[in-house]
N, C-alpha and C. Protein backbone atom coordinates (compact mmCIF):
# COMPACT_ATOMS: atom_id res chain seq x y z
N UNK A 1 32.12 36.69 -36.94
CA UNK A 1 33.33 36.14 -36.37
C UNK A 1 33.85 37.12 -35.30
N UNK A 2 33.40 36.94 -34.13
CA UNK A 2 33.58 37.92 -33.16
C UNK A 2 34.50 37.20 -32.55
N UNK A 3 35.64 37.91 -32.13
CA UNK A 3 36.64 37.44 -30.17
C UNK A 3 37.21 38.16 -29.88
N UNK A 4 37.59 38.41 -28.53
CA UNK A 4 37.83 38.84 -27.74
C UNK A 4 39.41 39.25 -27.84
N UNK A 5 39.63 40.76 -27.33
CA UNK A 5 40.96 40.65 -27.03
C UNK A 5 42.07 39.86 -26.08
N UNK A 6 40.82 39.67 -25.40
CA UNK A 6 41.64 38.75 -24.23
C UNK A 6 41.66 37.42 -24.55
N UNK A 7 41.04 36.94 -25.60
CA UNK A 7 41.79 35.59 -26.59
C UNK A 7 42.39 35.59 -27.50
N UNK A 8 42.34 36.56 -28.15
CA UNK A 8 43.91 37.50 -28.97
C UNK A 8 45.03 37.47 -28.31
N UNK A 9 45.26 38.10 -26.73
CA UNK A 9 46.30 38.01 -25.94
C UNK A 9 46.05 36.43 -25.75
N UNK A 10 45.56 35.67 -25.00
CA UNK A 10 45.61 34.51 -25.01
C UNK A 10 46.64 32.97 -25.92
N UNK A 11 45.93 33.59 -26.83
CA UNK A 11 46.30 32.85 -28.34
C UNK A 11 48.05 33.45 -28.86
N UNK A 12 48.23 34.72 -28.39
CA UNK A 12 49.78 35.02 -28.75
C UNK A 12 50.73 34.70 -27.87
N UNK A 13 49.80 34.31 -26.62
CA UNK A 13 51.23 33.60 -25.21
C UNK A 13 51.41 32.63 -25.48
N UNK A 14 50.03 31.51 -26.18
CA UNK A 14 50.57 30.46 -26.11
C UNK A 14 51.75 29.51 -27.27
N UNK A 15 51.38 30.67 -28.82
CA UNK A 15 52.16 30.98 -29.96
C UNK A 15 53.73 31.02 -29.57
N UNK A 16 53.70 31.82 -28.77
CA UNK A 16 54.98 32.42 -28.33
C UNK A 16 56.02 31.68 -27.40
N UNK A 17 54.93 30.80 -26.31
CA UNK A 17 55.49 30.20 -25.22
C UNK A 17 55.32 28.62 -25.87
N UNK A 18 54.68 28.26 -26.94
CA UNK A 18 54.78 26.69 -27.52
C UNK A 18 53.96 25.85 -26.70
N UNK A 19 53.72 26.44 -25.32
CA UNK A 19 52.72 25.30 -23.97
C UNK A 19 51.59 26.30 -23.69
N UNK A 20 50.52 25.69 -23.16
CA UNK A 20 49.77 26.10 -23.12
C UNK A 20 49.47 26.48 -20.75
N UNK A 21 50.67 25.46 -20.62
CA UNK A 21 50.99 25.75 -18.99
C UNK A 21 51.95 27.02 -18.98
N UNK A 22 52.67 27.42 -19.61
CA UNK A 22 53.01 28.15 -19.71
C UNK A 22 52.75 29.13 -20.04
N UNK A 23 52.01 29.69 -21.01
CA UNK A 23 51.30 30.70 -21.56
C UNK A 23 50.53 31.16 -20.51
N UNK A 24 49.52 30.24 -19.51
CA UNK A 24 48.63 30.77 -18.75
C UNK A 24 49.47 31.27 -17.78
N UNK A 25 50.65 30.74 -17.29
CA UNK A 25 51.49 30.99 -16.37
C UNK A 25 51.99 32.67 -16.64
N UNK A 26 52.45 32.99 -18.01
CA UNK A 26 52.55 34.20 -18.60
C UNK A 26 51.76 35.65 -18.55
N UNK A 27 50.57 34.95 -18.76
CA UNK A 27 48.83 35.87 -18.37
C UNK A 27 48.00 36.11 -17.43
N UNK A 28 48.94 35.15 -16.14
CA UNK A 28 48.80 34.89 -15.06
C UNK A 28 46.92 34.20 -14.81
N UNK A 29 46.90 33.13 -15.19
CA UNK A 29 45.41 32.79 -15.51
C UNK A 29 45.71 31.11 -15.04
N UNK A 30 44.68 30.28 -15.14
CA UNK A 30 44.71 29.05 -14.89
C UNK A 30 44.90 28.46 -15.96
N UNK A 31 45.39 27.37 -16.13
CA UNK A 31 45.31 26.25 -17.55
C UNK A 31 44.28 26.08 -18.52
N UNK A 32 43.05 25.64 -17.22
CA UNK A 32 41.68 25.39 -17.49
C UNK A 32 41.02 26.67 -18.22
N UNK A 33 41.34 27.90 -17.64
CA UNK A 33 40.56 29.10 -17.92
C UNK A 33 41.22 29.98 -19.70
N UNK A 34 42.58 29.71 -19.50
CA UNK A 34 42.94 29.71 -20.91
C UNK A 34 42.23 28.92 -21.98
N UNK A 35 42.70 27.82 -21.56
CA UNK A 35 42.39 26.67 -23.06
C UNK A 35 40.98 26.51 -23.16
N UNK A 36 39.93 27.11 -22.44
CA UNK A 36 38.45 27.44 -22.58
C UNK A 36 38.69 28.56 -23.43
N UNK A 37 38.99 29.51 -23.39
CA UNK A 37 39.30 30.55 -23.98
C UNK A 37 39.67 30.65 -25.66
N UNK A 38 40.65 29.41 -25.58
CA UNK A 38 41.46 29.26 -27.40
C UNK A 38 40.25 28.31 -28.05
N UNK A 39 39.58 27.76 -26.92
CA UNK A 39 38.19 26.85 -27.52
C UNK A 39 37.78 27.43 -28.16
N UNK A 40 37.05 28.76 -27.53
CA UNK A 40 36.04 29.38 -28.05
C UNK A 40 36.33 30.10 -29.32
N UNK A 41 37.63 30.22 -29.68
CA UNK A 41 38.40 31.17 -30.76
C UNK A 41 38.23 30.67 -31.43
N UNK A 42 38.88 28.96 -31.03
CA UNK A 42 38.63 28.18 -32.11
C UNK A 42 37.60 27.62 -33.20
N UNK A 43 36.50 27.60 -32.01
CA UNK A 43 35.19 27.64 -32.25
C UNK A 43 34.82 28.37 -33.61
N UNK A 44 34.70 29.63 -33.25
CA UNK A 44 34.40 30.74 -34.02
C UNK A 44 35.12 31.55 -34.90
N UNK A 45 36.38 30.49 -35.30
CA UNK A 45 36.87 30.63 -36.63
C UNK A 45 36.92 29.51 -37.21
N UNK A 46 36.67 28.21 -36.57
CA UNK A 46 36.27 26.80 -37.53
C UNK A 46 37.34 26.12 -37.80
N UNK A 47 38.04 26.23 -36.47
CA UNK A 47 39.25 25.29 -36.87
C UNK A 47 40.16 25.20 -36.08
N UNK A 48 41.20 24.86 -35.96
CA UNK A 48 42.09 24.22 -34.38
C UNK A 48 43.22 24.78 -35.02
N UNK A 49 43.94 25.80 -33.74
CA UNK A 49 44.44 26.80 -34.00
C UNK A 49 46.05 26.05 -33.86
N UNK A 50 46.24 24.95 -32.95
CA UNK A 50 46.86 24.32 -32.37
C UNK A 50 47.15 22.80 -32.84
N UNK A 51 48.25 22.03 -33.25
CA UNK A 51 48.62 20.86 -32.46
C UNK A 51 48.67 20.72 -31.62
N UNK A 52 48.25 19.60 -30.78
CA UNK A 52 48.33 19.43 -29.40
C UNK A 52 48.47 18.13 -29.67
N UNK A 53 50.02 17.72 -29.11
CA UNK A 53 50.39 16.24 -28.49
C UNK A 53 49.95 15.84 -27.42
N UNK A 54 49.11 14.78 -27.10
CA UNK A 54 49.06 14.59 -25.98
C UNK A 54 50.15 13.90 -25.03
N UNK A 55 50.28 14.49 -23.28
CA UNK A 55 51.51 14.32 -23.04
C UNK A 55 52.83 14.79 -23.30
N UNK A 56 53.22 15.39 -24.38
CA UNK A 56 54.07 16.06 -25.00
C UNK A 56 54.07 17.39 -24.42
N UNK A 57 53.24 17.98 -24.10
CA UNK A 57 53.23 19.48 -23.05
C UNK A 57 53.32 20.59 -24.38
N UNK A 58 53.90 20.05 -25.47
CA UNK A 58 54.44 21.15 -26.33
C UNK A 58 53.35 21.33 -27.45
N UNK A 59 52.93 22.36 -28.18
CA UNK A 59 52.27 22.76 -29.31
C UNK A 59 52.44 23.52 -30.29
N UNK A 60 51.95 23.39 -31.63
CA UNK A 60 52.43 24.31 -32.74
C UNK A 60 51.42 24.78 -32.99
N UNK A 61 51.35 25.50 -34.17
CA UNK A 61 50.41 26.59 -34.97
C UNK A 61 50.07 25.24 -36.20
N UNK A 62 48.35 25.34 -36.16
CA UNK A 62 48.32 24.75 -37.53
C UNK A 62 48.39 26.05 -38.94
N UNK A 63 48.15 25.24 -40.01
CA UNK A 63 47.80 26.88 -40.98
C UNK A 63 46.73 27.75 -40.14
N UNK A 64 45.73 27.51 -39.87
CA UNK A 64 44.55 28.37 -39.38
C UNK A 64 45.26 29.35 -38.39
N UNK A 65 46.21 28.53 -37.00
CA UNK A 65 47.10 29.71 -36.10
C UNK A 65 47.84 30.48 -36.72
N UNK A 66 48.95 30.43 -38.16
CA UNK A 66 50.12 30.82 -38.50
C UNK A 66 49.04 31.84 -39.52
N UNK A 67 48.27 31.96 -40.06
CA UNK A 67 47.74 32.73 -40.72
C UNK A 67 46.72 34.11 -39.56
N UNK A 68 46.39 33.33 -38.71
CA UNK A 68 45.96 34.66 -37.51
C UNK A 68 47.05 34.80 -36.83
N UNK A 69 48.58 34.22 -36.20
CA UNK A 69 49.05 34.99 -35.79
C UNK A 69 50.03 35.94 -36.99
């Protein structure tokens, strides 16, 4: 279960900031290049770190996020 610090930082802007436009906006990164990023986290801990409404702009922590952050 390897990742990156820079999806560690990733994953705590977007915790913190609730959006994921925002967060990248925070890390100064693109949308696209973040949420590739929480993929891969996600990936390789087996589970979706995130709610994501679609349209809604806004997101939470599932158990899997609230237990890594």
């Amino acid at each position: 279960m390897n990742f990156t610090l820079r999806q560690i930082s990733y994953f705590l802007a977007v915790a913190r900031f609730g959006s994921f436009g925002a967060a990248a906006n925070a890390v100064h990164v693109s949308q696209p290049g973040l949420s590739s990023q929480i993929a891969e986290l996600e990936t390789r801990l087996g589970g979706q770190l995130f709610h994501r409404s679609p349209g809604a702009g806004r997101v939470v922590l599932t158990q899997l996020g609230e237990r890594l952050l």
